[in-house]
N, C-alpha and C. Protein backbone atom coordinates (compact mmCIF):
# COMPACT_ATOMS: atom_id res chain seq x y z
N UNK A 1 30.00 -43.31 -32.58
CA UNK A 1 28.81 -43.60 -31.82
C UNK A 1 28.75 -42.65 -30.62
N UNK A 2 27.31 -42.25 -30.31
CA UNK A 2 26.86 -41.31 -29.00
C UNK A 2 27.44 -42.01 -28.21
N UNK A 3 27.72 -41.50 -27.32
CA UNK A 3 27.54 -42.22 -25.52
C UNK A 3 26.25 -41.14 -25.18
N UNK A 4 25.32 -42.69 -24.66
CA UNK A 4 24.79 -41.97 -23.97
C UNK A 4 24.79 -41.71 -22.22
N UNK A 5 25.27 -42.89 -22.10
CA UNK A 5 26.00 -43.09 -20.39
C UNK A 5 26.99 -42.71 -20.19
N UNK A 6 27.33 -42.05 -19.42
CA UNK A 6 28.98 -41.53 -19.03
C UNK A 6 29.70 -43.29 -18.31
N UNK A 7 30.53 -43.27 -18.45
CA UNK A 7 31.57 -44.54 -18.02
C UNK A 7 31.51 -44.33 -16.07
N UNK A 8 31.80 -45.55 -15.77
CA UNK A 8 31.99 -44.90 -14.79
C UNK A 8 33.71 -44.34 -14.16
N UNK A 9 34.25 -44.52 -14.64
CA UNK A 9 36.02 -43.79 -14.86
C UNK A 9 35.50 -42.51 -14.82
N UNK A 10 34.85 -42.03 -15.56
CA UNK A 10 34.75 -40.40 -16.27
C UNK A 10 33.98 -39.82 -14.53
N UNK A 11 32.70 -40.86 -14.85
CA UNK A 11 32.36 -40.09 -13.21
C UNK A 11 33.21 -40.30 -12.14
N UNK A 12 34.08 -40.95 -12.07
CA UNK A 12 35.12 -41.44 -10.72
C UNK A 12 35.45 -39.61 -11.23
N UNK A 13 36.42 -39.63 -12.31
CA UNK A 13 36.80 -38.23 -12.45
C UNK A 13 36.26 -37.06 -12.06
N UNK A 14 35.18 -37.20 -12.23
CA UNK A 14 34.41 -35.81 -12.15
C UNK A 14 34.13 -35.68 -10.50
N UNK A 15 34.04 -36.70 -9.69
CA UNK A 15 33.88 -36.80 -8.46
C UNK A 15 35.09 -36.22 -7.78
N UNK A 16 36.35 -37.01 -8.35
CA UNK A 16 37.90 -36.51 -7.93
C UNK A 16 37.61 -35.26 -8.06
N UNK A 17 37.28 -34.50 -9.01
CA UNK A 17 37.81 -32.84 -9.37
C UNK A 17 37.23 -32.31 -8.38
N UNK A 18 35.60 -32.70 -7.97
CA UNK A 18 34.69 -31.98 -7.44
C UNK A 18 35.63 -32.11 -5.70
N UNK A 19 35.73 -32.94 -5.36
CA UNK A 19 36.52 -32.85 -3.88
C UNK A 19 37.49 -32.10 -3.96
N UNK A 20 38.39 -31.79 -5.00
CA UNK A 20 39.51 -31.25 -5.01
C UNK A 20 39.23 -29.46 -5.38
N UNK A 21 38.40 -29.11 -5.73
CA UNK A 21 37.52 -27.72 -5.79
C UNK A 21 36.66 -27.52 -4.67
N UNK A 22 36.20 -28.43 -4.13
CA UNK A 22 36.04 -28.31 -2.66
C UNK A 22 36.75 -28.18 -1.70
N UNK A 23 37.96 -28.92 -1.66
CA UNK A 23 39.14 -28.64 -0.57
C UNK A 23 39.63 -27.10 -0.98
N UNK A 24 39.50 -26.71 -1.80
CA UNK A 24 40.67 -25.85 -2.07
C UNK A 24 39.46 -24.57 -1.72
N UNK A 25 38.36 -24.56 -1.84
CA UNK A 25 37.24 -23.48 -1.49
C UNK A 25 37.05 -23.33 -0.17
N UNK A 26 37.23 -24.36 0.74
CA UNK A 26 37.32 -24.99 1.94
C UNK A 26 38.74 -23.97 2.90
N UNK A 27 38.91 -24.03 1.86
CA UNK A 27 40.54 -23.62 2.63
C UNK A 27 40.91 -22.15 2.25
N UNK A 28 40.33 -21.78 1.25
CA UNK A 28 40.29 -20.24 1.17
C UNK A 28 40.04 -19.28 2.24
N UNK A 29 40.64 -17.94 2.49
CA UNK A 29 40.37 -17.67 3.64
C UNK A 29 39.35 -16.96 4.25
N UNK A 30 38.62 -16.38 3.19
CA UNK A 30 37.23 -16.23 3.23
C UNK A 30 36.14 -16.97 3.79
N UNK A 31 36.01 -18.16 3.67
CA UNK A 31 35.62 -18.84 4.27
C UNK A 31 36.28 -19.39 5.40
N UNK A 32 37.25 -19.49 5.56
CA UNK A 32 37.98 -19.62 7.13
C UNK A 32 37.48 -18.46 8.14
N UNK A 33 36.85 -17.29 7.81
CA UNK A 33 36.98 -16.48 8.43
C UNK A 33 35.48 -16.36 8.75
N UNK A 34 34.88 -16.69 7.91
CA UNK A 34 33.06 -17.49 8.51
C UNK A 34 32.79 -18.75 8.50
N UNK A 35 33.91 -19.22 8.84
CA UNK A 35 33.48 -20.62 9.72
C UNK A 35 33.36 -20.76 11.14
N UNK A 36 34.34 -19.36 11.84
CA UNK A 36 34.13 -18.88 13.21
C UNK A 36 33.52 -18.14 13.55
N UNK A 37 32.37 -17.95 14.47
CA UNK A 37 31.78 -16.71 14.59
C UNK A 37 32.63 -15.56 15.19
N UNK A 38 33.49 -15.88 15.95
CA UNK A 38 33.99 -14.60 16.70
C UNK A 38 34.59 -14.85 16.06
N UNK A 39 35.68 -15.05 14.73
CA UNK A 39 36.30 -13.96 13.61
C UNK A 39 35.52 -13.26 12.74
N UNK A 40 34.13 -14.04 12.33
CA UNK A 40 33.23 -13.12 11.97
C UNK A 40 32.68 -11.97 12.00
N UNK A 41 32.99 -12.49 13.77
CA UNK A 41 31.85 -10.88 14.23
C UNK A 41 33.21 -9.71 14.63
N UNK A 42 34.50 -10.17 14.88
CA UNK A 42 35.45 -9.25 14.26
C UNK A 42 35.97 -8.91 13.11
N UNK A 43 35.74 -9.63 12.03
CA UNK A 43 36.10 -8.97 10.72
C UNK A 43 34.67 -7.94 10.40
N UNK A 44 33.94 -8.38 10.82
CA UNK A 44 32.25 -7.31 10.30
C UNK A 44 32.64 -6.52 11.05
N UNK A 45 33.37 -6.27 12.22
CA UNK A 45 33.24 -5.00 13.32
C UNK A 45 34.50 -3.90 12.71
N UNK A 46 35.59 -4.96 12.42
CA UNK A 46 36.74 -3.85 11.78
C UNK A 46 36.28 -3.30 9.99
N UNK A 47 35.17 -3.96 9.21
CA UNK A 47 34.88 -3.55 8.55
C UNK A 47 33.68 -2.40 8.45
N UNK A 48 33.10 -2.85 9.72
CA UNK A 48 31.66 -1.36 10.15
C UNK A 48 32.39 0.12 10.51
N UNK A 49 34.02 -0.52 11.11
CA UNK A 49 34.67 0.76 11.29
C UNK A 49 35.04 1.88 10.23
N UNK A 50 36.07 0.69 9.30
CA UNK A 50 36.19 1.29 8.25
C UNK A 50 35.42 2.22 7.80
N UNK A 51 34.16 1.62 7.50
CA UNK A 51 33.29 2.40 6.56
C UNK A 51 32.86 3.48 7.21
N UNK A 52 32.89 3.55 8.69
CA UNK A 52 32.25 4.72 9.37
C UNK A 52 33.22 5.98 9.66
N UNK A 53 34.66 5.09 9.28
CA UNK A 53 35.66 6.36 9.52
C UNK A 53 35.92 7.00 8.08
N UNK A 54 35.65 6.00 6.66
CA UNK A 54 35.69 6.70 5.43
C UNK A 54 34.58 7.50 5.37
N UNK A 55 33.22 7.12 6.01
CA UNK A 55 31.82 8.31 5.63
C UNK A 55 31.98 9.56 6.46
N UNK A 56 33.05 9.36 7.52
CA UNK A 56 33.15 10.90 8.59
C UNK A 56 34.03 11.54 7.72
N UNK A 57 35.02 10.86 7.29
CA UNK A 57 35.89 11.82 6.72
C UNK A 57 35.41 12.14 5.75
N UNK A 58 34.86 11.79 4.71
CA UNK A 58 34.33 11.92 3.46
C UNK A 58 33.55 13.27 3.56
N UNK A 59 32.57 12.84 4.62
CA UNK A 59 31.65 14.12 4.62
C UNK A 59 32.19 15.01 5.40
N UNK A 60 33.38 15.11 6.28
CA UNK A 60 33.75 16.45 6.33
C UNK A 60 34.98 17.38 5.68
N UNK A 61 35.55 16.28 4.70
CA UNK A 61 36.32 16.89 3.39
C UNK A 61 35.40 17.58 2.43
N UNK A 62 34.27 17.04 2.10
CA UNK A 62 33.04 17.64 1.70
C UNK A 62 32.22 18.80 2.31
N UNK A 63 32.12 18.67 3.75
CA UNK A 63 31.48 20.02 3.85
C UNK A 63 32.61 21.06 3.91
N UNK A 64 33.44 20.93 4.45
CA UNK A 64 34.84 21.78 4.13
C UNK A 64 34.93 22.57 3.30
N UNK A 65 34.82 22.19 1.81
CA UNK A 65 35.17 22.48 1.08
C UNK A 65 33.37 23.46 0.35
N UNK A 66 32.70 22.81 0.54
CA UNK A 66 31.52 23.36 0.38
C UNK A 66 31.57 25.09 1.30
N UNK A 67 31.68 24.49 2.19
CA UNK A 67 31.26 25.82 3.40
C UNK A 67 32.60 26.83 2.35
N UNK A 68 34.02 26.30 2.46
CA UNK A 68 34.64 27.51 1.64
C UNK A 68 33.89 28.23 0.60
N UNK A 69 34.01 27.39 -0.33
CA UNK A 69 33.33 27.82 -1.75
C UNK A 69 31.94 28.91 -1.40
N UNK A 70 31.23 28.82 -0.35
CA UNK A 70 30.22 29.72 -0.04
C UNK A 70 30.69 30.53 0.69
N UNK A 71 31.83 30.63 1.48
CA UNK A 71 32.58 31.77 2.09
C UNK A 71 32.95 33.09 1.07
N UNK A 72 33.07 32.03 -0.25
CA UNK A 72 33.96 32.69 -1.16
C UNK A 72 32.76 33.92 -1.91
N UNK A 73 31.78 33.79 -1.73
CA UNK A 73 30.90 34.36 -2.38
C UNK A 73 30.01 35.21 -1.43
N UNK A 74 30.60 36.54 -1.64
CA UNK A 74 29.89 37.43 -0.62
C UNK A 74 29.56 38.30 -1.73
N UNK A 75 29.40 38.27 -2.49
CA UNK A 75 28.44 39.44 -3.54
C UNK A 75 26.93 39.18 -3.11
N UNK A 76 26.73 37.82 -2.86
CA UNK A 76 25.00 37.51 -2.78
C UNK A 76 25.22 37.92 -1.46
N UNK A 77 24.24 39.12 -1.19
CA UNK A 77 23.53 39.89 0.35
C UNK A 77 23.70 38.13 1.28
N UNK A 78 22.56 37.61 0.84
CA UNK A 78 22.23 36.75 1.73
C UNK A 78 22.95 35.56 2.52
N UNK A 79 23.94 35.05 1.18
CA UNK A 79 23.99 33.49 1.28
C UNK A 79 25.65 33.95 1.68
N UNK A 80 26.58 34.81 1.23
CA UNK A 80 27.18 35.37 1.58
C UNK A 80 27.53 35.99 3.41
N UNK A 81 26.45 36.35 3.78
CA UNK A 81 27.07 36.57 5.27
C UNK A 81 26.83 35.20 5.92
N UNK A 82 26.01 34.80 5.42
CA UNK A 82 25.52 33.20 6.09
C UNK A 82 26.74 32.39 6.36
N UNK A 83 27.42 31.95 5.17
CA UNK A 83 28.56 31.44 5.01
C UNK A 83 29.90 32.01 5.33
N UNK A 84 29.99 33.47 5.97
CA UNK A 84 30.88 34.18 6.20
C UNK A 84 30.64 33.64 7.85
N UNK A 85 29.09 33.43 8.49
CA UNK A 85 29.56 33.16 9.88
C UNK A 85 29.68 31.97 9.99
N UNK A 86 29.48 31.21 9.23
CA UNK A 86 29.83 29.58 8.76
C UNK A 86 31.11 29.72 9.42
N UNK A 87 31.93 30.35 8.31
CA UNK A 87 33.55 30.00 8.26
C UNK A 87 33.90 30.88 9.79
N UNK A 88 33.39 31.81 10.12
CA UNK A 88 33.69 32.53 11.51
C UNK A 88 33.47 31.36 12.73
N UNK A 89 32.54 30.83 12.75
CA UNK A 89 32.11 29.88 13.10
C UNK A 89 33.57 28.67 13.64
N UNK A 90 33.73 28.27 12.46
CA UNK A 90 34.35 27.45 12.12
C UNK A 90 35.81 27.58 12.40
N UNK A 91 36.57 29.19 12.10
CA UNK A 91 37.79 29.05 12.64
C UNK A 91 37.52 29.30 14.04
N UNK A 92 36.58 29.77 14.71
CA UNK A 92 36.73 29.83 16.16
C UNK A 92 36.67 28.56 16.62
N UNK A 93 36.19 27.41 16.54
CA UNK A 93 35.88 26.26 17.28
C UNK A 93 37.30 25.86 16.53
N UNK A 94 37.92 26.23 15.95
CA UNK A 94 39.76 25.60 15.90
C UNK A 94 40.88 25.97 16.89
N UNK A 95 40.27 27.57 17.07
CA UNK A 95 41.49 28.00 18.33
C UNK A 95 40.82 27.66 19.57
């Protein structure tokens, strides 16, 4: 035979689990860490860093390597001296 009513045991159960998936979500530390605002607004601040010190470096391992690669090519008249005072450029503001 169907059930079509759940018992109420089964829902006592299902109630138990649900508190106990709640405590334990509750207590994760993810959410511990936006339940405070000022850990909030320091975990967002050490994470705005992050990302701003991986996009500086990023893009100047990138132009780095760009500006070489066009150093490297002085057959083209043009693009060639361009990138030759690029890199002139560039080791002077090192010494």
């Amino acid at each position: 035979m169907k059930k079509d009513i759940e018992q109420p045991e089964d829902l006592t159960q299902e109630v138990a689990g649900l508190r106990r998936e709640l405590t334990r979500l509750n207590a994760h530390r993810f959410i511990r860490v936006h339940n405070s605002m000022p850990r909030m607004l320091a975990f967002n601040f050490a994470r705005g860093l992050a990302v701003g010190l991986g996009t500086v470096m990023g893009a100047t391992v990138l132009l780095s390597v760009m500006v070489w690669a066009l150093s490297q090519i002085e057959f083209l008249p043009i693009i060639g001296e361009w990138a030759a005072q690029i890199a002139q450029q560039m080791q002077t503001a090192q010494e």
